[in-house]
C-alpha atoms as a PDB file:
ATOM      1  CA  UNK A   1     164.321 106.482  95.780  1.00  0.00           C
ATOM      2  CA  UNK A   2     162.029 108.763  94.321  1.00  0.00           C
ATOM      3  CA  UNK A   3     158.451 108.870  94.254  1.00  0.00           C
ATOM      4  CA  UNK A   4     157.238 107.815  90.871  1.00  0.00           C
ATOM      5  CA  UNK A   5     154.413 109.997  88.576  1.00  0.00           C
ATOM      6  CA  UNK A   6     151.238 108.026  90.028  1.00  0.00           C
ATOM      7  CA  UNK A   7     152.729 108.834  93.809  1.00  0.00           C
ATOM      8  CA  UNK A   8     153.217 112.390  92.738  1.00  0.00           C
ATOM      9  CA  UNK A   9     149.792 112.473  90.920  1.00  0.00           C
ATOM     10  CA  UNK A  10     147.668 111.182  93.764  1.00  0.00           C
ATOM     11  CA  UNK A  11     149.175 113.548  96.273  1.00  0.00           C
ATOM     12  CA  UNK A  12     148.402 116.285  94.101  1.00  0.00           C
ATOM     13  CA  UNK A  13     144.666 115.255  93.914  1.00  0.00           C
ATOM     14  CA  UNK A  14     144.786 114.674  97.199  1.00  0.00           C
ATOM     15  CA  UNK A  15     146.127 118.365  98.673  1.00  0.00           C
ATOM     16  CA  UNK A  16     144.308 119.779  96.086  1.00  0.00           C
ATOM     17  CA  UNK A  17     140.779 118.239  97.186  1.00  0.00           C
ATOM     18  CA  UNK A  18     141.845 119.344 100.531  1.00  0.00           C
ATOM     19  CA  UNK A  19     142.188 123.228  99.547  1.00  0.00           C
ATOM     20  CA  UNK A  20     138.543 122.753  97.468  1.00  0.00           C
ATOM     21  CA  UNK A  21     136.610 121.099 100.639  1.00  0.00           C
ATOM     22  CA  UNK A  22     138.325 124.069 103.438  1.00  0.00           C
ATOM     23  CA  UNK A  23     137.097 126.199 100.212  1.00  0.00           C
ATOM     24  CA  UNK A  24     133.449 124.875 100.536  1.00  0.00           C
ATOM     25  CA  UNK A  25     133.620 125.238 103.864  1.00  0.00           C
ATOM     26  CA  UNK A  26     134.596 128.770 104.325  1.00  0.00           C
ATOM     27  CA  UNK A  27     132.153 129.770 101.481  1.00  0.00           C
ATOM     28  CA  UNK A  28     129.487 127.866 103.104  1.00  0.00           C
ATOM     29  CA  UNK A  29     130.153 129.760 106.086  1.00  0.00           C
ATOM     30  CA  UNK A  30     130.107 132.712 104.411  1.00  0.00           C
ATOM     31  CA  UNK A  31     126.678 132.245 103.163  1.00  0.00           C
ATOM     32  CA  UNK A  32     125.351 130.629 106.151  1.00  0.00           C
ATOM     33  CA  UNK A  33     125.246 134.356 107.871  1.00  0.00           C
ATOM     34  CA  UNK A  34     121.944 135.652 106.777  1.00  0.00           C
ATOM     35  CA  UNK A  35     118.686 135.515 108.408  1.00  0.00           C
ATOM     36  CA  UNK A  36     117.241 132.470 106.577  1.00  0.00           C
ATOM     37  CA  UNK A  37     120.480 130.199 106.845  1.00  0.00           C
ATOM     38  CA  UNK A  38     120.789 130.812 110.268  1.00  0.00           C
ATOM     39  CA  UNK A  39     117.198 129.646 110.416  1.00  0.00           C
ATOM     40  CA  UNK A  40     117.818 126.445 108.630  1.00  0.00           C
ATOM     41  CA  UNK A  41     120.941 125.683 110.769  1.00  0.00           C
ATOM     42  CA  UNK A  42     118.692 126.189 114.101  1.00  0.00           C
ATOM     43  CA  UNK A  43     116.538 123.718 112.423  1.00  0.00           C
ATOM     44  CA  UNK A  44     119.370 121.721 111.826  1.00  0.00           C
ATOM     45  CA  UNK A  45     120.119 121.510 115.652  1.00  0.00           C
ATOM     46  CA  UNK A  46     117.183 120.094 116.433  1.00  0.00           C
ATOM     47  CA  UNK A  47     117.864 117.212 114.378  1.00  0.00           C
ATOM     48  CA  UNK A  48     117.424 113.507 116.064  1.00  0.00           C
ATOM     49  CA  UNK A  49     121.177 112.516 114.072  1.00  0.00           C
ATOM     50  CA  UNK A  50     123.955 113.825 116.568  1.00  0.00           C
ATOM     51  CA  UNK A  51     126.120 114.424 114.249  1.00  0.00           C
ATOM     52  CA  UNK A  52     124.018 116.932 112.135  1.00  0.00           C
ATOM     53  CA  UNK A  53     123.128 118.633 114.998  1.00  0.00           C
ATOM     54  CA  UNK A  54     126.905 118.587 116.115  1.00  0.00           C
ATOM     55  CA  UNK A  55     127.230 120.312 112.242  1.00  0.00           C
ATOM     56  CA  UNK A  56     125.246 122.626 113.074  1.00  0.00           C
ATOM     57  CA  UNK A  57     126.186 124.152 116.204  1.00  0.00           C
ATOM     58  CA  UNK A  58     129.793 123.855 114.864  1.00  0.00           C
ATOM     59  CA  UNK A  59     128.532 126.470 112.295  1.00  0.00           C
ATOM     60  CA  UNK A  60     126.641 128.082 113.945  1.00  0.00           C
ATOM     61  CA  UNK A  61     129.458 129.142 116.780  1.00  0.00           C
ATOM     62  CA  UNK A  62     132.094 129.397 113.437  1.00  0.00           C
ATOM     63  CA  UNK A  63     129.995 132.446 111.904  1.00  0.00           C
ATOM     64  CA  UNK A  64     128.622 133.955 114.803  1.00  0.00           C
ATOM     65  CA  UNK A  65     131.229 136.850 114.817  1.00  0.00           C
ATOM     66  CA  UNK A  66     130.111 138.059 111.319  1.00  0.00           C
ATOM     67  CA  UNK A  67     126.288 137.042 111.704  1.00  0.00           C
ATOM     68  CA  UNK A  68     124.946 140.078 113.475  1.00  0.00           C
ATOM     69  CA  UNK A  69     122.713 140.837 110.746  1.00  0.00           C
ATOM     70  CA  UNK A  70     120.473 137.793 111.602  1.00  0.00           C
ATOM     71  CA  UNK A  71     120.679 138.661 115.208  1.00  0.00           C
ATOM     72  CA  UNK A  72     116.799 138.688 115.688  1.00  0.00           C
ATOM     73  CA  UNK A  73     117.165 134.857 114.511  1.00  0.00           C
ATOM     74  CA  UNK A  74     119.269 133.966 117.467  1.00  0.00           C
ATOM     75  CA  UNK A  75     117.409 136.098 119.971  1.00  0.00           C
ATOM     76  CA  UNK A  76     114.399 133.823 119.104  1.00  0.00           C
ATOM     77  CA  UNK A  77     116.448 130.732 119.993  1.00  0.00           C
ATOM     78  CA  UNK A  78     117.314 132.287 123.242  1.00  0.00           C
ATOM     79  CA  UNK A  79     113.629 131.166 123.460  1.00  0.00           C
ATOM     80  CA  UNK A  80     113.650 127.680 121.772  1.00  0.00           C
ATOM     81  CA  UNK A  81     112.160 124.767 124.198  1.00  0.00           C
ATOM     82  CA  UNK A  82     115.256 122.365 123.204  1.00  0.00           C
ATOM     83  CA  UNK A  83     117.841 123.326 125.698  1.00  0.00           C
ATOM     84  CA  UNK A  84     120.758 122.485 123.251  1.00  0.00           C
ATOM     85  CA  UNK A  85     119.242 125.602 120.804  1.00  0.00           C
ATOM     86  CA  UNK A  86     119.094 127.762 123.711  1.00  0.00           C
ATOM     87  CA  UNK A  87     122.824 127.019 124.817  1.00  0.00           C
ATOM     88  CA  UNK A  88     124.045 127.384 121.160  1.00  0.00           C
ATOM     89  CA  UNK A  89     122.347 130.572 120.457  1.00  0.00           C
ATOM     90  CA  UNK A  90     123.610 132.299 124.055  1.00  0.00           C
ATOM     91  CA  UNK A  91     127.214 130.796 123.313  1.00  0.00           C
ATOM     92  CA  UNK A  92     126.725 132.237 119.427  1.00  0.00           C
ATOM     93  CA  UNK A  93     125.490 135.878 121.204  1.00  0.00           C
ATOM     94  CA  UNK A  94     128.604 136.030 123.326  1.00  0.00           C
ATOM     95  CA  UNK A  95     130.769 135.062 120.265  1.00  0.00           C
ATOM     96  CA  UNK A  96     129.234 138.429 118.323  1.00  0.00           C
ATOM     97  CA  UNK A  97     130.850 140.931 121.046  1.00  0.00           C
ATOM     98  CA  UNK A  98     130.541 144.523 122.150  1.00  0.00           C
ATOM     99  CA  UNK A  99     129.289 144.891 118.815  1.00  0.00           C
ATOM    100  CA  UNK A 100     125.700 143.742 119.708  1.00  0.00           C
ATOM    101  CA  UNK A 101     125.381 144.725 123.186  1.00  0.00           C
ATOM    102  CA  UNK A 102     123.426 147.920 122.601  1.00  0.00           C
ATOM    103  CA  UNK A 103     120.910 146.057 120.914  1.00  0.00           C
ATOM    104  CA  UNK A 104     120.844 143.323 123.906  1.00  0.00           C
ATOM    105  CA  UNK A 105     120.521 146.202 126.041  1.00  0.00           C
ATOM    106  CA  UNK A 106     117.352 147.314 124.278  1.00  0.00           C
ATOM    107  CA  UNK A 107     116.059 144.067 124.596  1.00  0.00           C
ATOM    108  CA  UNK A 108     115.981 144.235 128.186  1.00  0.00           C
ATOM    109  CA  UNK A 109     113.700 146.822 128.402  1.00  0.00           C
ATOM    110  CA  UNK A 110     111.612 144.566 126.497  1.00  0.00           C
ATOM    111  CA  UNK A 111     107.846 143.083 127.013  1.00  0.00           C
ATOM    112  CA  UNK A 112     109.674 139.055 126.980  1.00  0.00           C
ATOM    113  CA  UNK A 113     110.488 138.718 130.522  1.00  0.00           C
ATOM    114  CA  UNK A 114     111.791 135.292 130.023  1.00  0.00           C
ATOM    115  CA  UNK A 115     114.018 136.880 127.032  1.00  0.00           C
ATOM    116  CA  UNK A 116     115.098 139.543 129.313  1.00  0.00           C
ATOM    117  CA  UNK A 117     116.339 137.177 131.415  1.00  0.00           C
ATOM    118  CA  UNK A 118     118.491 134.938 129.367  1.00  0.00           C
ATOM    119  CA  UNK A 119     119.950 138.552 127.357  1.00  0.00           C
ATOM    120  CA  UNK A 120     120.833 139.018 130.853  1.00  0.00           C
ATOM    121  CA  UNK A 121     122.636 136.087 131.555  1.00  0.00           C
ATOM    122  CA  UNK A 122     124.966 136.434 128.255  1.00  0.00           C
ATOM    123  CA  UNK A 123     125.763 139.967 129.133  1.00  0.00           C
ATOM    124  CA  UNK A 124     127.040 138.771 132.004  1.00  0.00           C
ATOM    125  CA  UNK A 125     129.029 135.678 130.144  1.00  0.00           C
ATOM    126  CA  UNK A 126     130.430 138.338 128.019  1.00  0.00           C
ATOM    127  CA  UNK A 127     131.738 140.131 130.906  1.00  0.00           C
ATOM    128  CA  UNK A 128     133.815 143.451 130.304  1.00  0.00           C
ATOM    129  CA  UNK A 129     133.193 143.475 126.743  1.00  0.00           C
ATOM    130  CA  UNK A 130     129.454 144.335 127.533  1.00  0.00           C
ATOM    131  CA  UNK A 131     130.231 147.402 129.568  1.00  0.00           C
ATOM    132  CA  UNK A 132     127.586 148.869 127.141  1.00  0.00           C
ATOM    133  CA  UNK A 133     124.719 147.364 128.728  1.00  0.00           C
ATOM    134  CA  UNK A 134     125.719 148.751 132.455  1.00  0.00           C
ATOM    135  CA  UNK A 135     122.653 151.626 132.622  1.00  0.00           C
ATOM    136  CA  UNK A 136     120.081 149.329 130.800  1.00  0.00           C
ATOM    137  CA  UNK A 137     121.327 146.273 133.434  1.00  0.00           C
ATOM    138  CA  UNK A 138     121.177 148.961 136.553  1.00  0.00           C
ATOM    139  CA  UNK A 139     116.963 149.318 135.033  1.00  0.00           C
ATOM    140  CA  UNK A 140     117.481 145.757 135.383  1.00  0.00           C
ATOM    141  CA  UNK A 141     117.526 145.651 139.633  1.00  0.00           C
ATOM    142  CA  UNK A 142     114.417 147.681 138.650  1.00  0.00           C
ATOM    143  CA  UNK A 143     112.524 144.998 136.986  1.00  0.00           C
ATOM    144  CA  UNK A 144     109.237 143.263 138.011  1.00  0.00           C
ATOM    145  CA  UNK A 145     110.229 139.808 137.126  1.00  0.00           C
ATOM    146  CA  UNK A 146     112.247 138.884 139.970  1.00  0.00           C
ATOM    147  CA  UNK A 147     114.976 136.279 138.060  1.00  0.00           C
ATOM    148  CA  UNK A 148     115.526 139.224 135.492  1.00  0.00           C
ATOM    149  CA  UNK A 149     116.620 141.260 138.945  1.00  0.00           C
ATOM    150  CA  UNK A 150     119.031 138.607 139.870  1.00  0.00           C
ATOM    151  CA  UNK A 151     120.632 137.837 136.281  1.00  0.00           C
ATOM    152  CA  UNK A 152     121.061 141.806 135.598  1.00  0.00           C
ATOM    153  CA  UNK A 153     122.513 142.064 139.244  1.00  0.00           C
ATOM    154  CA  UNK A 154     124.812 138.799 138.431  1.00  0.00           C
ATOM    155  CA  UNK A 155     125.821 140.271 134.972  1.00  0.00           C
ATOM    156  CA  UNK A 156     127.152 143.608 136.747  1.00  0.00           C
ATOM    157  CA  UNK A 157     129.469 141.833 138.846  1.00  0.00           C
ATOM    158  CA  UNK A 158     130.818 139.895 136.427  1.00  0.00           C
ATOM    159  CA  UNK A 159     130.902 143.139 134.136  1.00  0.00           C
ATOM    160  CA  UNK A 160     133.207 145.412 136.350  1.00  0.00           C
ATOM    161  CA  UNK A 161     133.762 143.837 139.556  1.00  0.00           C
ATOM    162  CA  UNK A 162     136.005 146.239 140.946  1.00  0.00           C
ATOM    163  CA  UNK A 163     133.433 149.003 140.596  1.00  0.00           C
ATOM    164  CA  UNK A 164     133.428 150.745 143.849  1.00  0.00           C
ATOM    165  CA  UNK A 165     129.500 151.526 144.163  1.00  0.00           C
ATOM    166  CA  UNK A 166     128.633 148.028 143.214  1.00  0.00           C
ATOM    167  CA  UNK A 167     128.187 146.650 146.537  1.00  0.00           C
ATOM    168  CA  UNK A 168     125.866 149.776 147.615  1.00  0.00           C
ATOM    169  CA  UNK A 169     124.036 149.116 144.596  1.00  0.00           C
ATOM    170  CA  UNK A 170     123.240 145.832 145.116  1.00  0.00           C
ATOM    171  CA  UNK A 171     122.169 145.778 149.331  1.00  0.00           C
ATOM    172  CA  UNK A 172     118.873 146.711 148.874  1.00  0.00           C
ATOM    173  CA  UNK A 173     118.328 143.505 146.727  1.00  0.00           C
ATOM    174  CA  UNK A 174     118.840 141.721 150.276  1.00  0.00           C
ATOM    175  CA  UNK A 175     115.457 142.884 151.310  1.00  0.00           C
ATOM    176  CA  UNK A 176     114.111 141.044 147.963  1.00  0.00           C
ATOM    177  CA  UNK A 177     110.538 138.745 148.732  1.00  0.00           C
ATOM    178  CA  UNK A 178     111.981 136.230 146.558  1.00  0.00           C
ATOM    179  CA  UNK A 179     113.896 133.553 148.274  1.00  0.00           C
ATOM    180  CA  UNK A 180     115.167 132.495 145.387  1.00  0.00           C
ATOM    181  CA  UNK A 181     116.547 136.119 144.270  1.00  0.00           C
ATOM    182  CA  UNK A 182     118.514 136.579 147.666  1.00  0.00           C
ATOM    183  CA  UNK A 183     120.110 133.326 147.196  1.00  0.00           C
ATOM    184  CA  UNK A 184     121.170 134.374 143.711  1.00  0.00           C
ATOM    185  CA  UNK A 185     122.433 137.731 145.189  1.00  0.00           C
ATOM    186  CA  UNK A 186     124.858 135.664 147.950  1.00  0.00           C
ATOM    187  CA  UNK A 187     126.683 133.894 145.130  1.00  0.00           C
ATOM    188  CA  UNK A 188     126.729 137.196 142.955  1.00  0.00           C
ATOM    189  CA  UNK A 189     128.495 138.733 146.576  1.00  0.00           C
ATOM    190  CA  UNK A 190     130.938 135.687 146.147  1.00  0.00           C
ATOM    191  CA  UNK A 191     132.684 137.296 143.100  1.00  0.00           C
ATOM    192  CA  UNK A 192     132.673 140.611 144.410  1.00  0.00           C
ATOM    193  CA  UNK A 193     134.840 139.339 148.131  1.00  0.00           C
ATOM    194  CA  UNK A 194     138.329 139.512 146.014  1.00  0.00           C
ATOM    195  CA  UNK A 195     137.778 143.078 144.588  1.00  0.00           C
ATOM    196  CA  UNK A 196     134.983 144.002 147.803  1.00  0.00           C
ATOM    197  CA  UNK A 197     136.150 144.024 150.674  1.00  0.00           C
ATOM    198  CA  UNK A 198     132.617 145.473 152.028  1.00  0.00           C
ATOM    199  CA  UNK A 199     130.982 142.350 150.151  1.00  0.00           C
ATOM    200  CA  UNK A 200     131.701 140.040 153.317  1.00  0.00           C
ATOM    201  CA  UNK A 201     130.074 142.740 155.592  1.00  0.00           C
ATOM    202  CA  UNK A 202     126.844 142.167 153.269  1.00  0.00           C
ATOM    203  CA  UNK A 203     127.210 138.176 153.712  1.00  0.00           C
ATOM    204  CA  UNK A 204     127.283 138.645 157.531  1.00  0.00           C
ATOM    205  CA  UNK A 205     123.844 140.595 157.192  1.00  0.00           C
ATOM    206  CA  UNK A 206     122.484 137.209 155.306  1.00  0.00           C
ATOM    207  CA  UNK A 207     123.802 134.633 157.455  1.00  0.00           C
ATOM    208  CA  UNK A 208     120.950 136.713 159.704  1.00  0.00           C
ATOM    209  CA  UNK A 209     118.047 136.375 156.724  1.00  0.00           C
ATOM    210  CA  UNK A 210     114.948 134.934 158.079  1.00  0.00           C
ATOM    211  CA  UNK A 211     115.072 131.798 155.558  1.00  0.00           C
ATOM    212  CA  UNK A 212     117.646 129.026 156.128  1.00  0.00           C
ATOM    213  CA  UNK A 213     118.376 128.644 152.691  1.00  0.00           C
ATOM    214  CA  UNK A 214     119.632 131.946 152.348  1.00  0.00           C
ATOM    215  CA  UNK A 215     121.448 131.934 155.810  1.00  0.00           C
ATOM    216  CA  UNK A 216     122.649 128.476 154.654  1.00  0.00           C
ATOM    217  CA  UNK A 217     124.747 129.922 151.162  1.00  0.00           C
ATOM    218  CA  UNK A 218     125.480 132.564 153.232  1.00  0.00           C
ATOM    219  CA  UNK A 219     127.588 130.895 155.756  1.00  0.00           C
ATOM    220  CA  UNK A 220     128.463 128.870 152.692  1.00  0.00           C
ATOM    221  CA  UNK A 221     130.129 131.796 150.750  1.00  0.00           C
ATOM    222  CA  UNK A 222     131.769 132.710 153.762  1.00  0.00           C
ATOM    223  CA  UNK A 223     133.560 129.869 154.928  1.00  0.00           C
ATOM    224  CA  UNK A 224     134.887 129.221 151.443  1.00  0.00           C
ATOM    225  CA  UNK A 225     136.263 132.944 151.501  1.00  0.00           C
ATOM    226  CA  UNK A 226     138.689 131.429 154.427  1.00  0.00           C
ATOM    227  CA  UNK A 227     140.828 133.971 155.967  1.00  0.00           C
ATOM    228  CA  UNK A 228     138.833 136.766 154.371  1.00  0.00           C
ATOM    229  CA  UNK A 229     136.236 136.385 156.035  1.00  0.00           C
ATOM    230  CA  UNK A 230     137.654 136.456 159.330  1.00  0.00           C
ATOM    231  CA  UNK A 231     135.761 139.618 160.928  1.00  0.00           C
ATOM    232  CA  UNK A 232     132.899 137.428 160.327  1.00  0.00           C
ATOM    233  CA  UNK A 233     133.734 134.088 162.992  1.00  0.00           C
ATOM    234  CA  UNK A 234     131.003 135.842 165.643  1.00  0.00           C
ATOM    235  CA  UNK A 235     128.305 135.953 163.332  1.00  0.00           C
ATOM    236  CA  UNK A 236     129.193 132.410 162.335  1.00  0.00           C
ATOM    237  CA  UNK A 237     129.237 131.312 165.711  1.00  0.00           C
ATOM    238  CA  UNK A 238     126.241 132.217 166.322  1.00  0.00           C
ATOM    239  CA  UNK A 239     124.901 130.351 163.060  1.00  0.00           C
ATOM    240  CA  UNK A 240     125.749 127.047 165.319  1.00  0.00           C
ATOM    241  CA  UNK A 241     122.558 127.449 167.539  1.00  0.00           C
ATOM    242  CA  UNK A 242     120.674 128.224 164.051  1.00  0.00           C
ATOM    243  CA  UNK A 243     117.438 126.623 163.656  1.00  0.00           C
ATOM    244  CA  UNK A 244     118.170 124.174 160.762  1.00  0.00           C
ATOM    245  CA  UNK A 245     120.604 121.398 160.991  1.00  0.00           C
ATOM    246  CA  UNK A 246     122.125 122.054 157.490  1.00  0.00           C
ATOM    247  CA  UNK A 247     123.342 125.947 158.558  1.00  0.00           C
ATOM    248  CA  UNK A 248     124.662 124.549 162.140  1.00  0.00           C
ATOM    249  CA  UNK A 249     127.288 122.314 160.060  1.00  0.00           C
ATOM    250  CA  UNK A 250     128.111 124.664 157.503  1.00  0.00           C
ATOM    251  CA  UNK A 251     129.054 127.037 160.058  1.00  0.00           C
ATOM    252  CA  UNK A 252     131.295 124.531 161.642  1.00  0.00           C
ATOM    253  CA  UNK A 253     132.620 123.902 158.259  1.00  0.00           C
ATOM    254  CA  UNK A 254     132.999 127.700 157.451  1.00  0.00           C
ATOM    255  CA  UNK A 255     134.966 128.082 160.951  1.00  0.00           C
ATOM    256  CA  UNK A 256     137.168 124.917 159.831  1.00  0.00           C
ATOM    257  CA  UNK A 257     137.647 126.792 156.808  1.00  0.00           C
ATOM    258  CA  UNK A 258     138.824 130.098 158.319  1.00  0.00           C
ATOM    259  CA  UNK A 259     140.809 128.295 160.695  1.00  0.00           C
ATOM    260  CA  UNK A 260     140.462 130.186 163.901  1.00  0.00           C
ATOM    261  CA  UNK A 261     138.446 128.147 165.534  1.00  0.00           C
ATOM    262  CA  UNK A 262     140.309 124.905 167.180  1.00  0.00           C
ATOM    263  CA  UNK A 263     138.169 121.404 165.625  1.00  0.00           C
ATOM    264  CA  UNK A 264     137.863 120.173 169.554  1.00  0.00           C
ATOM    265  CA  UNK A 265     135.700 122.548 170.097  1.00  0.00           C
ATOM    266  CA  UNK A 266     133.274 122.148 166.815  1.00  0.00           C
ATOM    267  CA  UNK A 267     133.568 118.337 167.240  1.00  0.00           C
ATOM    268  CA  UNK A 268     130.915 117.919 169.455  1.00  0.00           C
ATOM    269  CA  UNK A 269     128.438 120.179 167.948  1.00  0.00           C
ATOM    270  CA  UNK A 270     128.923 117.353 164.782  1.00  0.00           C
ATOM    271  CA  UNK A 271     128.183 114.552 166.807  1.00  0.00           C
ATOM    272  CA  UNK A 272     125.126 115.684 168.145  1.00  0.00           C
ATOM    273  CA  UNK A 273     124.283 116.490 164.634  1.00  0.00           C
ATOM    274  CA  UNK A 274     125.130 112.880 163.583  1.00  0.00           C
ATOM    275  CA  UNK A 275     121.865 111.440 165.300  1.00  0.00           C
ATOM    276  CA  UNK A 276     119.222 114.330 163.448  1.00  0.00           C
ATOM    277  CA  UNK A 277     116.385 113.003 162.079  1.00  0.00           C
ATOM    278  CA  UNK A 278     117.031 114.147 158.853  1.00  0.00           C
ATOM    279  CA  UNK A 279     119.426 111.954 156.817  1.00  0.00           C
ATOM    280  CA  UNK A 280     120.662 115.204 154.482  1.00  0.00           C
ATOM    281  CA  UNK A 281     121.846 116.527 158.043  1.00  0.00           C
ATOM    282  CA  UNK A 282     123.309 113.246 158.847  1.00  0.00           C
ATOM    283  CA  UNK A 283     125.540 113.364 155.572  1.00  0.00           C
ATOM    284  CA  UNK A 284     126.545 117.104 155.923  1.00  0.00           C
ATOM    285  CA  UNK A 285     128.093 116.141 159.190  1.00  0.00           C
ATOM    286  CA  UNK A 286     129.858 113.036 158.361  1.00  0.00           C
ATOM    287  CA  UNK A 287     131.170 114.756 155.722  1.00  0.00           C
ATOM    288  CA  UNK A 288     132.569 117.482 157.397  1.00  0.00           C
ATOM    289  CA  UNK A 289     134.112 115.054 160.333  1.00  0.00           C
ATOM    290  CA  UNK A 290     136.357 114.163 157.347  1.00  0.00           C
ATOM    291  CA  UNK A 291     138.038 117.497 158.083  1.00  0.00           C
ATOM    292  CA  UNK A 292     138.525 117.717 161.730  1.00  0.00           C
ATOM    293  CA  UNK A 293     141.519 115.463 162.011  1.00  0.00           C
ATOM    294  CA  UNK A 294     142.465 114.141 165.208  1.00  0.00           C
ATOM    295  CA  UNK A 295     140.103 116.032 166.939  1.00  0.00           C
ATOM    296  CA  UNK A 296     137.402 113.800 165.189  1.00  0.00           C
ATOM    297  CA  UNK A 297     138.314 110.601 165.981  1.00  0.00           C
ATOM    298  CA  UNK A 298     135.837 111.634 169.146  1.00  0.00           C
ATOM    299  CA  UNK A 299     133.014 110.548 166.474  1.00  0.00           C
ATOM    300  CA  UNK A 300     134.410 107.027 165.696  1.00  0.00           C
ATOM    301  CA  UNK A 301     132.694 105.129 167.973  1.00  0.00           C
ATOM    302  CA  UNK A 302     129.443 106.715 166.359  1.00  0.00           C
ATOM    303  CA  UNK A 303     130.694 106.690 162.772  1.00  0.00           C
ATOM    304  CA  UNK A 304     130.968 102.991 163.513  1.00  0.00           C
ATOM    305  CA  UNK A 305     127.704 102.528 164.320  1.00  0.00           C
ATOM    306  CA  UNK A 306     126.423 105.020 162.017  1.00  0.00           C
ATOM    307  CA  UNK A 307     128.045 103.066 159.030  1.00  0.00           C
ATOM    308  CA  UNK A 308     126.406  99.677 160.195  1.00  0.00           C
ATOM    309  CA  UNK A 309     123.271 100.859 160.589  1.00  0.00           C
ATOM    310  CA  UNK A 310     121.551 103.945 159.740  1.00  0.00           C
ATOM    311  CA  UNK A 311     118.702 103.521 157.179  1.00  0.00           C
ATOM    312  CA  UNK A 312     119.792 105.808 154.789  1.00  0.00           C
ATOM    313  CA  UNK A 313     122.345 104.244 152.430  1.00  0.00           C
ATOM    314  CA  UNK A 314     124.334 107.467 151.634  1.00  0.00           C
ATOM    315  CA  UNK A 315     124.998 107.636 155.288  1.00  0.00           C
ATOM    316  CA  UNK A 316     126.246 104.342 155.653  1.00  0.00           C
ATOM    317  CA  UNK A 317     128.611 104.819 152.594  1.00  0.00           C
ATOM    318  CA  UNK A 318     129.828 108.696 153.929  1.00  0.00           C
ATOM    319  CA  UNK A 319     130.832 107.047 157.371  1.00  0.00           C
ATOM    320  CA  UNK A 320     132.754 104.253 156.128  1.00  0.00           C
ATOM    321  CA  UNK A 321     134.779 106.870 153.941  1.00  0.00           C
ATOM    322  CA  UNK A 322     135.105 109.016 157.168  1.00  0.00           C
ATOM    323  CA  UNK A 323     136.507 106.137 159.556  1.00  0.00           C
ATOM    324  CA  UNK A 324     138.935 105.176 156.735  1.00  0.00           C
ATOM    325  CA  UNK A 325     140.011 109.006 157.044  1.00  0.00           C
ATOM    326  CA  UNK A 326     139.895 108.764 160.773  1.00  0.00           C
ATOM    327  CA  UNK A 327     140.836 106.257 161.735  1.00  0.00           C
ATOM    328  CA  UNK A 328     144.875 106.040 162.992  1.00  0.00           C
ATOM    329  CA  UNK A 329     147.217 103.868 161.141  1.00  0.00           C
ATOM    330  CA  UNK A 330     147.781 100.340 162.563  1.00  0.00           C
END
């Protein structure tokens, strides 16, 4: 049967109100590109109805590629105190490409430090494409703010990992004051381990820093490098006599991990770590029980007791799930 003229008719309307709205859209896109829209649509974002700011970060990412001449707008939003305007206009920078990364460059050798620091964190979320910015980032490892150090040593990993005088340029960042910039340099190192093999030698130097949180994403990095990291089992070996409880088990996990070392023998360096004082300890050994197989079912009796009655509730959850692992069938 065929469709009669009001079928025919409304279908029309229909597809052809379709065609006019994508129209709208595209023009309003279009026009949304200079400096003023842009502003509007930041404003937009920081609407209280979700779905006007969802509008507007839509948009916002949809014209990004052609909006470079409102780039200044965007840079300011890098600076915004709503996190959700900060995320859009980073996402919206890495959307422009290569094309704007001399001018990102620039700004890093600006007087913002907190702007040089989040320009630094989208050059390295545009990766490659911002091989521009490698001489102004290299300044970067230069810089007196500390977190604009670490971003512009992050971003030129994630640039050109394979670069072969990456590693070298990055050690003396090791001897950082910062705690917080070392850290940030270990889990820059754990990008570099595929394409560097000397990146691992630079971990074993930190699982030796003279702060345990370093020495604990260290020994971290390493042990989830596995068989990589192999030349590096006597350093972590001697992690297991380290000072803090947290870096002892995460060298038994990173030796698990590599798989050298036979779980009878780390076993007993858990259990003794099971009755520390400090119920974050506690939990990082439990956990990691959960991976010795038969050879922990030595820790049962104390799991047992462990999930009946130590005061801190996350403990007593972590050992039931352990025993359940443990435990043999029957």
């Amino acid at each position: 049967m065929l469709p009669n003229r009001n079928e025919c008719f409304w279908r029309w309307t229909k597809t052809a109100w379709c065609w006019l709205a994508a129209g709208l859209m595209m023009t309003a896109a279009v026009l949304a590109q200079d400096s003023a829209s842009v502003r509007r649509l930041f404003e937009q974002l920081r609407s209280q109805d979700p779905l006007r700011r969802g509008e507007a970060a839509r948009t916002l990412l949809q014209i990004a590629p052609n909006a470079t001449a409102a780039l200044e707008v965007f840079l300011e939003a890098l600076l915004d105190a709503d996190e959700s305007v900060r995320q859009t206009a980073a996402e919206a920078l890495v959307r422009m490409g290569p094309k704007i990364v001399p001018d990102l460059a620039k700004v890093l050798e600006g007087p913002s430090k907190t702007l040089r620091r989040r320009v630094a964190v989208v050059l390295g979320q545009m990766g490659p494409a911002a091989k521009a910015a490698v001489p102004a980032l290299e300044k970067g490892l230069q810089d007196a703010d500390g977190d604009t150090r670490a971003f512009a040593a992050l971003a030129l990993v994630r640039i050109h990992p394979a670069r072969a005088d990456l590693v070298p340029l990055l050690r003396p960042l090791l001897h950082e004051p910062e705690t917080s910039l070392r850290v940030s340099l270990v889990y820059a190192l754990e990008l570099l381990i595929k394409d560097q093999p000397d990146a691992i030698q630079l971990l074993e130097v930190a699982t030796r820093d003279a702060v345990w949180e370093v020495r604990l994403a260290a020994v971290a990095v390493l042990g989830r490098a596995g068989k990589a990291a192999k030349s590096t089992q006597a350093a972590l070996k001697q992690r297991l006599s380290d000072e803090h409880g947290l870096v002892r088990v995460s060298a038994v996990h990173a030796l698990l991990q590599i798989g050298e070392t036979g779980p009878a023998e780390l076993v007993p360096i858990l259990q003794k770590e099971l009755q520390h004082n400090d119920a974050s300890v506690r939990r990082a050994a439990v956990l990691v029980l959960s991976d010795c197989g038969v050879a922990g079912r030595a820790a049962i009796p104390q799991l047992q007791v462990l999930a009946q009655n130590d005061p801190d509730p996350v403990v007593r959850n972590l050992a039931a799930q352990t025993l359940r692992v443990l435990m043999p069938p029957g």
